[in-house]
C-alpha atoms as a PDB file:
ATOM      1  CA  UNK A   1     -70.112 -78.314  20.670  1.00  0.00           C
ATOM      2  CA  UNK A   2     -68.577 -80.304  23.450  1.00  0.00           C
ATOM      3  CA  UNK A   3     -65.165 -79.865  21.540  1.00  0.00           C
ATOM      4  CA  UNK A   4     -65.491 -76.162  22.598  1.00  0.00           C
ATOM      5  CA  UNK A   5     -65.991 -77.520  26.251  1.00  0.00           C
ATOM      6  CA  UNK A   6     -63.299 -79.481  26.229  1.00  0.00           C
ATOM      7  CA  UNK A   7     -61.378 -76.534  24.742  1.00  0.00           C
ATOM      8  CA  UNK A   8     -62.455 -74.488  28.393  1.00  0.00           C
ATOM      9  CA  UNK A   9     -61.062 -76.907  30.454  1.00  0.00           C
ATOM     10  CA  UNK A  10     -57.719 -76.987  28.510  1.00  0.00           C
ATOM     11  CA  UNK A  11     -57.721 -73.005  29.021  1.00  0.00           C
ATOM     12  CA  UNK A  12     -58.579 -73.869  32.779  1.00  0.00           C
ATOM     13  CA  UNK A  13     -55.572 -76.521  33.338  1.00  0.00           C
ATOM     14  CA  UNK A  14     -53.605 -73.566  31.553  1.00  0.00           C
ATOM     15  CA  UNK A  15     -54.297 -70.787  33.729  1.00  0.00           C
ATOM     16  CA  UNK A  16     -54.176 -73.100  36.704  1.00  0.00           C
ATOM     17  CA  UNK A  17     -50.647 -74.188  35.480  1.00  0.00           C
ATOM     18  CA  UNK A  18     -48.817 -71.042  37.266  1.00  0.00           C
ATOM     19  CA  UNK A  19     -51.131 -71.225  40.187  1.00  0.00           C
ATOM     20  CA  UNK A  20     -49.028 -73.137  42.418  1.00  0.00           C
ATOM     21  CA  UNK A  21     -45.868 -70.873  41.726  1.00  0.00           C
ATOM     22  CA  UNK A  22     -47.834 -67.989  42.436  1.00  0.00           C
ATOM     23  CA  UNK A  23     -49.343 -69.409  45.685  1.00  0.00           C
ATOM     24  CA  UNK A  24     -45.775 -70.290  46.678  1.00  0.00           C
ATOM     25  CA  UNK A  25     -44.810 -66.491  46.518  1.00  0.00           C
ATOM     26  CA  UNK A  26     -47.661 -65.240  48.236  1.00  0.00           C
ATOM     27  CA  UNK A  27     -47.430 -67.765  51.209  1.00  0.00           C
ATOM     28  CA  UNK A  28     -44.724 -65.134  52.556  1.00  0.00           C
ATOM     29  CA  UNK A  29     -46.865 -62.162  52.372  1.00  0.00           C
ATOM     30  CA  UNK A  30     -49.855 -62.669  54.488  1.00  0.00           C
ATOM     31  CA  UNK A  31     -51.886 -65.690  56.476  1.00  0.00           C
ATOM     32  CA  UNK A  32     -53.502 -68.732  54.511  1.00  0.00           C
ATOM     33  CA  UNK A  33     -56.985 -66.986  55.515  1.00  0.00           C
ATOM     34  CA  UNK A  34     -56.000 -63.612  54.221  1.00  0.00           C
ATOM     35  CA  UNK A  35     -54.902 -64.508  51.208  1.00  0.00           C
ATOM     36  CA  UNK A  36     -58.176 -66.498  50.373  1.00  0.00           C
ATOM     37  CA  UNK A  37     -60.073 -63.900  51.318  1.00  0.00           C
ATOM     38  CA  UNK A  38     -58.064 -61.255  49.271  1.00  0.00           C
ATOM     39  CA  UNK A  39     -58.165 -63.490  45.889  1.00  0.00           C
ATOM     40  CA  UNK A  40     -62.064 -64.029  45.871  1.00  0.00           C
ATOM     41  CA  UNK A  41     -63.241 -60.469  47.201  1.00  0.00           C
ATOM     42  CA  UNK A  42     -61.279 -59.461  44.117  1.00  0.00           C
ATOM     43  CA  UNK A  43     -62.545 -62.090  42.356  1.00  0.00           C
ATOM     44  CA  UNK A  44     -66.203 -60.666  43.493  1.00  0.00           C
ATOM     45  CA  UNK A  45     -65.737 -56.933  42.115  1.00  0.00           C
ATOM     46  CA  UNK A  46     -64.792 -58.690  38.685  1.00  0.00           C
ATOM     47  CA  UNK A  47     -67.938 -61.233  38.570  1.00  0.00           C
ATOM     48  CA  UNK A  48     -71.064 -58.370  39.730  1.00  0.00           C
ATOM     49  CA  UNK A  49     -70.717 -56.808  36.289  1.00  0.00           C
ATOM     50  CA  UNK A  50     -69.811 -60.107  34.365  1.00  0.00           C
ATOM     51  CA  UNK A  51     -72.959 -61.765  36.132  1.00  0.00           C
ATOM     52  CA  UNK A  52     -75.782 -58.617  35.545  1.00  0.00           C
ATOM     53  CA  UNK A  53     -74.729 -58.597  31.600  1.00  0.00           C
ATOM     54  CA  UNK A  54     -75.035 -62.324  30.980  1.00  0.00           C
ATOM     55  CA  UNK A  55     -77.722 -63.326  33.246  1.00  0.00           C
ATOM     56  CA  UNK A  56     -79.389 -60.077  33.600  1.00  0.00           C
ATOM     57  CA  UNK A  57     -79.700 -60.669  37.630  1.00  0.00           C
ATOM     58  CA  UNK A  58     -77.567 -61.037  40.323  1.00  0.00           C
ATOM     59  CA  UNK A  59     -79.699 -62.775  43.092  1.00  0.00           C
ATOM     60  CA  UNK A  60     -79.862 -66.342  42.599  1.00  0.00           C
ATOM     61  CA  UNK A  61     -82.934 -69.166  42.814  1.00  0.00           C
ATOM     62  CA  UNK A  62     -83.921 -70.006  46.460  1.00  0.00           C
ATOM     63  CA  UNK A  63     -83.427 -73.659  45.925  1.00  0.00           C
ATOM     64  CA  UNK A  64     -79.126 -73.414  44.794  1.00  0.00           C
ATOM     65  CA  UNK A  65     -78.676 -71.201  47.929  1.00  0.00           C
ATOM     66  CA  UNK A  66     -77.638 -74.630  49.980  1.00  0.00           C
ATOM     67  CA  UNK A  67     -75.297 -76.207  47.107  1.00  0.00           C
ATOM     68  CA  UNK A  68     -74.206 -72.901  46.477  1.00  0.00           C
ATOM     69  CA  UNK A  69     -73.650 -72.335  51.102  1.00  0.00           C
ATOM     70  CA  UNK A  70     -71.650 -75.678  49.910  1.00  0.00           C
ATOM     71  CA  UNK A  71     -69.642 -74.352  46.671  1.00  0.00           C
ATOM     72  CA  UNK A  72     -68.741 -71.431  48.792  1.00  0.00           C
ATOM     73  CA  UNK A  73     -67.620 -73.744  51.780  1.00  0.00           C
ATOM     74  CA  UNK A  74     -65.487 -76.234  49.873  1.00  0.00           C
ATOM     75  CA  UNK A  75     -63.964 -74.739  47.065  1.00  0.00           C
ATOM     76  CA  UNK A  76     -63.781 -71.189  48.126  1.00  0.00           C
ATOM     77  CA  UNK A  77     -63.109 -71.727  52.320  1.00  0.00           C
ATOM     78  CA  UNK A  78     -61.558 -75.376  52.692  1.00  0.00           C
ATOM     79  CA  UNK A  79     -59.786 -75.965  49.429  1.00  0.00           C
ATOM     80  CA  UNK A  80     -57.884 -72.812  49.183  1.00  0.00           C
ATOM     81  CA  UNK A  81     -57.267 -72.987  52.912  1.00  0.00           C
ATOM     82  CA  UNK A  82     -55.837 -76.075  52.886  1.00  0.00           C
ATOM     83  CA  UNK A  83     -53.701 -75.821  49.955  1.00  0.00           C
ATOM     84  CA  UNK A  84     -51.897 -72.379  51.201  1.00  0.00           C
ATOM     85  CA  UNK A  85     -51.376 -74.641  54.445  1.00  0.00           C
ATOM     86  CA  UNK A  86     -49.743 -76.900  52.345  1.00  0.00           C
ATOM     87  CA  UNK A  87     -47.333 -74.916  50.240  1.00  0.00           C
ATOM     88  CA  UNK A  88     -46.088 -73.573  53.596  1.00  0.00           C
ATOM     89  CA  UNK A  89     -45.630 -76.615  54.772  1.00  0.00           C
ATOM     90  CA  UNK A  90     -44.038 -78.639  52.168  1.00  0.00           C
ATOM     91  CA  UNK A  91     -42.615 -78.530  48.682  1.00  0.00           C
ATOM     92  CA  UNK A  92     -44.704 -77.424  45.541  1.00  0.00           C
ATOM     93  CA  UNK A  93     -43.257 -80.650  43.754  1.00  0.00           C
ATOM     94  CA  UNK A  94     -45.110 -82.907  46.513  1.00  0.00           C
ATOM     95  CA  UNK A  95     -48.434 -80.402  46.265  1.00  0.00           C
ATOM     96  CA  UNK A  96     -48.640 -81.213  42.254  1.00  0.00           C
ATOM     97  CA  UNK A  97     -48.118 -84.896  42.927  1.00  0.00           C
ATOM     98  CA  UNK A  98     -50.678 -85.111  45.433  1.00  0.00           C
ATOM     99  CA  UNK A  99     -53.140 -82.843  42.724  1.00  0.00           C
ATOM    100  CA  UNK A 100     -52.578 -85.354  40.804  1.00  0.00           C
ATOM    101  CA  UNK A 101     -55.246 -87.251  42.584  1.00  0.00           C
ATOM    102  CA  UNK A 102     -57.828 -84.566  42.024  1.00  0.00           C
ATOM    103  CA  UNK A 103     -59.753 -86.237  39.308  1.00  0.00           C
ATOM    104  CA  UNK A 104     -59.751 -89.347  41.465  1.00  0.00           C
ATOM    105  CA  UNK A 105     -61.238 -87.967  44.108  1.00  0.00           C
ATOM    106  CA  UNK A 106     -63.717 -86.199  41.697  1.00  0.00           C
ATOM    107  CA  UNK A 107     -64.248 -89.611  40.597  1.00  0.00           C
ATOM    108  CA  UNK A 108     -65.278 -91.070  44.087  1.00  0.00           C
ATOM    109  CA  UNK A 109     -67.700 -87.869  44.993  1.00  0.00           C
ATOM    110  CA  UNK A 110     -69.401 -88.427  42.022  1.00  0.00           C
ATOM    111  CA  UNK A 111     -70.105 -91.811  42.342  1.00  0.00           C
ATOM    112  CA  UNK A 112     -71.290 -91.648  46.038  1.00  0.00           C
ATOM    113  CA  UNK A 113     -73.227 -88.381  46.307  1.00  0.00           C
ATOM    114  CA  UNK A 114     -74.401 -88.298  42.206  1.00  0.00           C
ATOM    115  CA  UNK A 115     -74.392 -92.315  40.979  1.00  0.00           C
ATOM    116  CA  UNK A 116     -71.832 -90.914  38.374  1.00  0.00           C
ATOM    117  CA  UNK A 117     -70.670 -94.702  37.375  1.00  0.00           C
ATOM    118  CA  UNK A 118     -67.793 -95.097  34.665  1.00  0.00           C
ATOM    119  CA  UNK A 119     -66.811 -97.488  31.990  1.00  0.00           C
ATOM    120  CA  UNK A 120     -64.043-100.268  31.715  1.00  0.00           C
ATOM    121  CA  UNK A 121     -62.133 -97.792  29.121  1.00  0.00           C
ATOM    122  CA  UNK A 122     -63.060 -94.905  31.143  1.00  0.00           C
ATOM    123  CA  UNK A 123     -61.380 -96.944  33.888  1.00  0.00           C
ATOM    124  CA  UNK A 124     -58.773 -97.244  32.122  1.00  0.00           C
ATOM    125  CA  UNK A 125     -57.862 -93.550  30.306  1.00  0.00           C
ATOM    126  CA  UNK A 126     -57.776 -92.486  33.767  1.00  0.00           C
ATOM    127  CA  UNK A 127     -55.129 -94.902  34.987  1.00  0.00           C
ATOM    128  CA  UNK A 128     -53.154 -94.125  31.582  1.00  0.00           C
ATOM    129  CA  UNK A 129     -53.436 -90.386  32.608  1.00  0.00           C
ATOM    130  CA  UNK A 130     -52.628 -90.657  36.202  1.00  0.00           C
ATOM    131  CA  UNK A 131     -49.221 -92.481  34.967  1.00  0.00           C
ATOM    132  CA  UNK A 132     -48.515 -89.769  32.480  1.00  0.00           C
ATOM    133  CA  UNK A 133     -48.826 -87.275  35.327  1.00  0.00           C
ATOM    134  CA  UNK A 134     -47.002 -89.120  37.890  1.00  0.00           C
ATOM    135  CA  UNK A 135     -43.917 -89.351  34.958  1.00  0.00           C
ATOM    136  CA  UNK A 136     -43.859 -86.336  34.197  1.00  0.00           C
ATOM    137  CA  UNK A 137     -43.690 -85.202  38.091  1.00  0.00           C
ATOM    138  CA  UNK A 138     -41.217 -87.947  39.459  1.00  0.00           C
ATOM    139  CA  UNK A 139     -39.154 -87.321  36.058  1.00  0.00           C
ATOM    140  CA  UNK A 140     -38.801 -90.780  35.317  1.00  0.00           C
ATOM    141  CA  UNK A 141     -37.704 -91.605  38.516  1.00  0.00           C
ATOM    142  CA  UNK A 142     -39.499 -94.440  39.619  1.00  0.00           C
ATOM    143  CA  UNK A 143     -37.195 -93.876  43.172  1.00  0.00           C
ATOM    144  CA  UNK A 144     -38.351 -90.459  43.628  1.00  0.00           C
ATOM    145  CA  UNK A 145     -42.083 -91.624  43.896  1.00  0.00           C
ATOM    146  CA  UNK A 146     -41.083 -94.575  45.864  1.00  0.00           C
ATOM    147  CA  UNK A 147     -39.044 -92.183  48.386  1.00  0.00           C
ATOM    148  CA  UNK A 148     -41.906 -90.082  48.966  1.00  0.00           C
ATOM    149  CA  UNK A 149     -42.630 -89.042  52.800  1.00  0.00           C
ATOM    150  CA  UNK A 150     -45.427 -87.395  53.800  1.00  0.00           C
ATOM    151  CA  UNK A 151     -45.129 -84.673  56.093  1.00  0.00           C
ATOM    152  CA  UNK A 152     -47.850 -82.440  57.818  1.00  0.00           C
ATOM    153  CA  UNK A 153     -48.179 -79.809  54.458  1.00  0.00           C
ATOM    154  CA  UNK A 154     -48.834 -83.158  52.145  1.00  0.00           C
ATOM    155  CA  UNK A 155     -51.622 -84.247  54.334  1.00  0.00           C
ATOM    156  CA  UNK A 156     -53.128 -80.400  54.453  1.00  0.00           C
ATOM    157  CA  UNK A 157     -53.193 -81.511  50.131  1.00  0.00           C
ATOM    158  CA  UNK A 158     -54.765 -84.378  50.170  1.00  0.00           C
ATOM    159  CA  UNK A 159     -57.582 -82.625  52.551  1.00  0.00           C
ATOM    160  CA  UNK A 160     -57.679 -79.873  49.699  1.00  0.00           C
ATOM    161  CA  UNK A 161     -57.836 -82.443  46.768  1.00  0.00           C
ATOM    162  CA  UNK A 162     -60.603 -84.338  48.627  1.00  0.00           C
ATOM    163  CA  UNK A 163     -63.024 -80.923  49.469  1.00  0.00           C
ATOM    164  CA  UNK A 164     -62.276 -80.352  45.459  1.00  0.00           C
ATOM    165  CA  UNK A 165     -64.216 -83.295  44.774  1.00  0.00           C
ATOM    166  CA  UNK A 166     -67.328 -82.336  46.540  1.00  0.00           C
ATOM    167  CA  UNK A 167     -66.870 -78.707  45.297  1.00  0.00           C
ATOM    168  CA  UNK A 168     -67.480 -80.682  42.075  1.00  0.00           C
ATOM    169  CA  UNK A 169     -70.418 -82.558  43.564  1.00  0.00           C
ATOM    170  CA  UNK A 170     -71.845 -79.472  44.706  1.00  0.00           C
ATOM    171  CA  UNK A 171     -71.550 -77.788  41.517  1.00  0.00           C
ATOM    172  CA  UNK A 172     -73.248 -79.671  39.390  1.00  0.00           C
ATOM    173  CA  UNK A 173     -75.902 -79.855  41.554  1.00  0.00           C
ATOM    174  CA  UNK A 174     -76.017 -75.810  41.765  1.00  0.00           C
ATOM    175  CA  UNK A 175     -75.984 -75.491  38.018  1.00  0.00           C
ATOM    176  CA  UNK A 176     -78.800 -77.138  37.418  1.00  0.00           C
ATOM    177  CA  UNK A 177     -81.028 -73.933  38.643  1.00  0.00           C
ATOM    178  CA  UNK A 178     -77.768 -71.362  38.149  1.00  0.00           C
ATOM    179  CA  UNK A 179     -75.170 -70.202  35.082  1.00  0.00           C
ATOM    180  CA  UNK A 180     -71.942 -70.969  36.009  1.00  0.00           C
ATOM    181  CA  UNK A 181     -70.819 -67.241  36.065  1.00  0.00           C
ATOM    182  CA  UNK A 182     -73.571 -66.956  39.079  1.00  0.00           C
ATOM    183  CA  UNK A 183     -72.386 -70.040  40.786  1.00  0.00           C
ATOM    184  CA  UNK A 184     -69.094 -68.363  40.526  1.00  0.00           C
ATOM    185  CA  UNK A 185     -70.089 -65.067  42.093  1.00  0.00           C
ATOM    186  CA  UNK A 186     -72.322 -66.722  44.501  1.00  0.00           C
ATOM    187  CA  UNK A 187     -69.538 -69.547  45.716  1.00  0.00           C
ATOM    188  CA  UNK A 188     -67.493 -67.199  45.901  1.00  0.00           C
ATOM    189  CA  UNK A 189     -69.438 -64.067  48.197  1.00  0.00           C
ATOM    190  CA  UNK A 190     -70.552 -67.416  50.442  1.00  0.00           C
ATOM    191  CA  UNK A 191     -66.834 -68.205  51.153  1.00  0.00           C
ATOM    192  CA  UNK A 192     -65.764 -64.424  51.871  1.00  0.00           C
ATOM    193  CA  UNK A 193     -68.719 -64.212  54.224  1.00  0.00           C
ATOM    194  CA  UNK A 194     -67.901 -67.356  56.097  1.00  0.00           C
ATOM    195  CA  UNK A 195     -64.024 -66.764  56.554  1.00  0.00           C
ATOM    196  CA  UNK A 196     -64.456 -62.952  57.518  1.00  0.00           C
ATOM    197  CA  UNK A 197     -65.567 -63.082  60.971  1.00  0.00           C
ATOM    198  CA  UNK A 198     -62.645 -65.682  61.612  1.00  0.00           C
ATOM    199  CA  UNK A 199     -60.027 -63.531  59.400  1.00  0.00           C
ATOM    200  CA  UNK A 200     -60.947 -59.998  60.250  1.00  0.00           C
ATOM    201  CA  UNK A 201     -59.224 -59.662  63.592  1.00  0.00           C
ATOM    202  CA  UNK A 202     -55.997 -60.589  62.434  1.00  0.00           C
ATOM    203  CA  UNK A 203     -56.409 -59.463  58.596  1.00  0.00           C
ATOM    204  CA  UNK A 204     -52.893 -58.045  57.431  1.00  0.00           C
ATOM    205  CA  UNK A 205     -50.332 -58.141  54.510  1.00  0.00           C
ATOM    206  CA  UNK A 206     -47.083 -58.195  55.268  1.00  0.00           C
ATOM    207  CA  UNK A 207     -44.227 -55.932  53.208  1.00  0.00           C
ATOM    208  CA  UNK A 208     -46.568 -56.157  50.164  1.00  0.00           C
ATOM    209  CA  UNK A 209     -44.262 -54.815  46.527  1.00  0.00           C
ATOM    210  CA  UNK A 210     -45.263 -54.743  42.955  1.00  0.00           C
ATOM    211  CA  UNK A 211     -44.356 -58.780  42.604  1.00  0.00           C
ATOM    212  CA  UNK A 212     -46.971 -59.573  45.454  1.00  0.00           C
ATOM    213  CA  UNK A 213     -49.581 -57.271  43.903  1.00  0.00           C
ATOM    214  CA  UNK A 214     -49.648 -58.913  40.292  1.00  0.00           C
ATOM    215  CA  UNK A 215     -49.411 -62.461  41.554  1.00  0.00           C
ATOM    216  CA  UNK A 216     -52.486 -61.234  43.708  1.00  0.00           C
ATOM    217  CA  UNK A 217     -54.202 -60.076  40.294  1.00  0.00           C
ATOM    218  CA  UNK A 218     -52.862 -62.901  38.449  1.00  0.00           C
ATOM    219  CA  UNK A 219     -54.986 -65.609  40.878  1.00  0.00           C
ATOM    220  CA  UNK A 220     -58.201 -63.481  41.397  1.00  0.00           C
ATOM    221  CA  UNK A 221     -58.754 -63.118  37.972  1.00  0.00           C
ATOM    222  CA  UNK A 222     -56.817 -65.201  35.933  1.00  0.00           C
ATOM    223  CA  UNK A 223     -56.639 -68.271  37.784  1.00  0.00           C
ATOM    224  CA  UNK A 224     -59.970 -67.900  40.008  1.00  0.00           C
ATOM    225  CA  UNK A 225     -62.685 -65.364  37.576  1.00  0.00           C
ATOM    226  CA  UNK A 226     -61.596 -67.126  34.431  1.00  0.00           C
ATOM    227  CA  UNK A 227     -60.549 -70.488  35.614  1.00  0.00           C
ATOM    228  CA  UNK A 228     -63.511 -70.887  37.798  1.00  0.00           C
ATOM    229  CA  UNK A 229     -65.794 -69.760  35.114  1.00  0.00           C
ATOM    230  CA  UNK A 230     -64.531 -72.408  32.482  1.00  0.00           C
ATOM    231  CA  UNK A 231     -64.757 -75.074  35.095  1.00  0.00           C
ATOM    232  CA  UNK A 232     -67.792 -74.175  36.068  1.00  0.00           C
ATOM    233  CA  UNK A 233     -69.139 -74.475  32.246  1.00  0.00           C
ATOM    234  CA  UNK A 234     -67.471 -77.704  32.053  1.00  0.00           C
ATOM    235  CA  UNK A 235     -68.584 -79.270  34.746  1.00  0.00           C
ATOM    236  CA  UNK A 236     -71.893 -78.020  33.873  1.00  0.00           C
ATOM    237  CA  UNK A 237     -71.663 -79.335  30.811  1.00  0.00           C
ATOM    238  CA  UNK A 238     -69.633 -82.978  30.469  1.00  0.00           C
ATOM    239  CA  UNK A 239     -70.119 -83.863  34.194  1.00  0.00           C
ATOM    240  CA  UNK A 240     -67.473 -83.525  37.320  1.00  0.00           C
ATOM    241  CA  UNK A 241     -65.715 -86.772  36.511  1.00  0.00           C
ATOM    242  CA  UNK A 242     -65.126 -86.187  32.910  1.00  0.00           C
ATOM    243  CA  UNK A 243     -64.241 -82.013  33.734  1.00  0.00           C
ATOM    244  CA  UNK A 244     -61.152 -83.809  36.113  1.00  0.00           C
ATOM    245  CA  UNK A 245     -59.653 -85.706  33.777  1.00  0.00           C
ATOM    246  CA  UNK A 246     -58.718 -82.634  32.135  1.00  0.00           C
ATOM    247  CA  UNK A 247     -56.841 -81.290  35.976  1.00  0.00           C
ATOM    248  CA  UNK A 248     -54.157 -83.651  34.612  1.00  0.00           C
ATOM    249  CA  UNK A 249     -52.624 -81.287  32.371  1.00  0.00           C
ATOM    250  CA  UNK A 250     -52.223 -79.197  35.135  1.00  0.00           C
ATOM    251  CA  UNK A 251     -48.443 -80.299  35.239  1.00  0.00           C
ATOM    252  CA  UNK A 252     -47.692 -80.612  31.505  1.00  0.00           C
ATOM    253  CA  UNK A 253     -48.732 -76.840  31.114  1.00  0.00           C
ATOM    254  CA  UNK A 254     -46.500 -76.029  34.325  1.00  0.00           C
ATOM    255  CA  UNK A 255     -43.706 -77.814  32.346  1.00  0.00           C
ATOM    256  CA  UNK A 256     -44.391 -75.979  29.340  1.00  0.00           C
ATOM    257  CA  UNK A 257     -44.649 -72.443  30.826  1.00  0.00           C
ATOM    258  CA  UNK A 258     -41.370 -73.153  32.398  1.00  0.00           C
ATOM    259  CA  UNK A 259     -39.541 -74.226  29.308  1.00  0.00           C
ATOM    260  CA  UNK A 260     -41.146 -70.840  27.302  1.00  0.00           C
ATOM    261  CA  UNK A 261     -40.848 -67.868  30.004  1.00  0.00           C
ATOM    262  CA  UNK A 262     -37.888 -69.598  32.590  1.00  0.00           C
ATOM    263  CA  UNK A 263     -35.927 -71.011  30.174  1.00  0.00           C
ATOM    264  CA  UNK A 264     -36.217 -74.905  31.689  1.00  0.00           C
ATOM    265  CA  UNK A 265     -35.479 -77.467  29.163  1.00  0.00           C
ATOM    266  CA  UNK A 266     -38.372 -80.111  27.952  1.00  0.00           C
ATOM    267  CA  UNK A 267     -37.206 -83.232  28.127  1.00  0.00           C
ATOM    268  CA  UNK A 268     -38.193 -86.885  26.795  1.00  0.00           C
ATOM    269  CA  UNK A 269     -39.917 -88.089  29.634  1.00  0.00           C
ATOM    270  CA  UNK A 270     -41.976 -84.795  29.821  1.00  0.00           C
ATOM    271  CA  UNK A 271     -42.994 -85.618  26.120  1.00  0.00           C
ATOM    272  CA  UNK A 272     -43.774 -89.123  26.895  1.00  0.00           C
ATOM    273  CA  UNK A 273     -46.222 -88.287  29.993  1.00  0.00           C
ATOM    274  CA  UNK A 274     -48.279 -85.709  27.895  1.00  0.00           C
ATOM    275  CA  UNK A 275     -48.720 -88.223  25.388  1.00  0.00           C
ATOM    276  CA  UNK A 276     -49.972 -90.637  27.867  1.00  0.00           C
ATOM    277  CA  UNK A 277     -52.323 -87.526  29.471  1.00  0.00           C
ATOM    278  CA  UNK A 278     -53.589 -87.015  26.363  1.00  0.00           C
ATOM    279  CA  UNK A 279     -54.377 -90.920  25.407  1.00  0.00           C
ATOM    280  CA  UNK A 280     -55.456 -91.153  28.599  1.00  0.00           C
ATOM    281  CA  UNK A 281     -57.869 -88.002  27.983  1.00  0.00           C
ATOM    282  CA  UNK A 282     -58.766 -89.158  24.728  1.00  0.00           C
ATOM    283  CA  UNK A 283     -59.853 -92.867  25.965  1.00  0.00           C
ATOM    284  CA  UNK A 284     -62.497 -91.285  28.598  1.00  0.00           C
ATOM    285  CA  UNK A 285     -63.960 -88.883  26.765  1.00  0.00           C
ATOM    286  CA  UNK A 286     -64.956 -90.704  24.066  1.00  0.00           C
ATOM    287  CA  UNK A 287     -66.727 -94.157  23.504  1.00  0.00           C
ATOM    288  CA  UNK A 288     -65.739 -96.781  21.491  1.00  0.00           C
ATOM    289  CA  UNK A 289     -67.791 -97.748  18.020  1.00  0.00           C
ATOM    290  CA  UNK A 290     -69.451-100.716  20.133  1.00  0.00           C
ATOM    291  CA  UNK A 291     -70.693 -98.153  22.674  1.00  0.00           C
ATOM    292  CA  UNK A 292     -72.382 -95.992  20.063  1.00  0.00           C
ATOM    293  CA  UNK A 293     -75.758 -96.424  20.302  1.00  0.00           C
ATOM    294  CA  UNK A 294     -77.644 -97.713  16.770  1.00  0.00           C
ATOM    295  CA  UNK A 295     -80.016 -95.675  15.713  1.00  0.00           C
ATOM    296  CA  UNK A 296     -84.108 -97.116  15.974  1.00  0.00           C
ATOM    297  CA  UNK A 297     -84.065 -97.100  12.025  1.00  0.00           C
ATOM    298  CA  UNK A 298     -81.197 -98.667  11.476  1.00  0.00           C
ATOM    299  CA  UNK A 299     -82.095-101.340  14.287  1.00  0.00           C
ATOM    300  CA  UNK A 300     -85.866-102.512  12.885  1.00  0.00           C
ATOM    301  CA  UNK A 301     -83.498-103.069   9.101  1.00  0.00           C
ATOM    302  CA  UNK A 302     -81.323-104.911  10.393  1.00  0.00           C
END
């Protein structure tokens, strides 16, 4: 069963693998605060009737209103705030290095706010991901990382990967009273509610065409209803810090999309950092034969 969790965070990295190249278009069309608005009232209309089928109510448990107020406030508000801020500010290469630090920071929220603690080998599939993301992004180009400068749009990113971390704090603690389709519908309506009195007065789309409009239905329901929703499951499921190890294929689906519907060619080091993602991935979520626990029987024969 958790294979088939594992299996809705892969779909997750994949339809957050365009997101970035979608945002990037979008930036051009209409204020970071319109946009976010836009994607999750859309996002909304889609999750009322998803939400009544499979939990049969829409109105949530008294006690997840707060981590919901929270979901609502960091992913929906601050992280998608911040990252539009960043893609106008700087390039989407630097925004999917910096993601790269979203399971880290995943890692860190969970530990302070949740006592999440994590193994030697966890310790270390993470570090053997993070340096099959990192070459895959800087190409092999040990310069290119070294060269980095960060300007005002890659500090708006790391903002947005740190609120992602306590949107995964915050999550797990709303799923224990809610499905993760409600904590969906419910981050999201929290978020609209809070950034419409500030985005109202000056709520406007600029020279929208057919482009804009799909890439706007493209991230309300592919990359926010159905992404969310996986995540969600996941996180409710394996935990936040194990659900973020699995943001590191963000980048080897983005290089794979590219090679299949832009024609960009895959090339060695590409290969070489999804193997390490995947080792990497494959070391933290699972435990070595001295971790397994023995079972009583087996311990009062021996």
């Amino acid at each position: 069963m958790r294979l088939l969790f594992y299996g809705l965070l892969i779909c997750t990295s994949i339809l957050w693998a365009g997101n970035f190249v979608a945002g990037k278009f979008l930036v051009g069309h209409a204020s970071p605060l319109t946009l976010t608005t836009m994607r999750w009232a859309v996002a909304i209309l889609v999750l009322l009737p998803i939400v009544r089928i499979f939990d049969g109510k829409l109105l949530p448990q008294k006690k997840a209103l707060l981590p919901l107020f929270l979901m609502g406030l960091t992913g929906v508000v601050f992280f998608n705030i911040f990252m539009f801020l960043a893609l106008e500010r700087t390039s989407a290469d630097n925004v999917g290095l910096l993601s790269a630090l979203n399971p880290v920071a995943i890692a860190i929220a969970s530990f302070l706010l949740l006592k999440e603690t994590m193994s030697s080998r966890q310790m270390t599939g993470m570090l053997v991901s993070l340096a099959g993301v990192l070459l895959v992004i800087s190409h092999g180009n040990l310069q290119r990382l070294l060269e980095f400068r960060f300007n005002t749009g890659d500090l708006f990113m790391l903002a947005a990967v740190g609120t992602w971390g306590l949107y995964a704090v915050a999550g797990r603690k709303a799923m224990a009273c809610v499905s993760p389709y409600m904590s969906t519908l419910w981050a999201g309506i929290f978020g609209v509610l809070t950034l419409l009195p500030f985005n109202l007065p000056n709520l406007e789309v600029r020279n929208p065409d057919l482009a804009f409009w799909i890439a706007t239905g493209y991230v309300s329901v592919g990359a926010t209803v159905l992404a969310m929703v996986f995540w969600n499951i996941g996180v409710q499921r394996v935990g936040g810090t194990k659900a973020g190890m699995f943001l590191n294929f963000n980048p080897i689906f983005t290089a794979i999309l590219a090679y299949v519907f832009l024609g960009e060619l895959m090339t060695w080091i590409q290969v070489a950092g999804t193997v390490l993602v995947i080792g990497g991935v494959y070391l933290f979520t699972t435990r070595s034969k001295r971790q397994v626990p023995v079972a009583k029987g087996q311990s009062e024969a021996a």
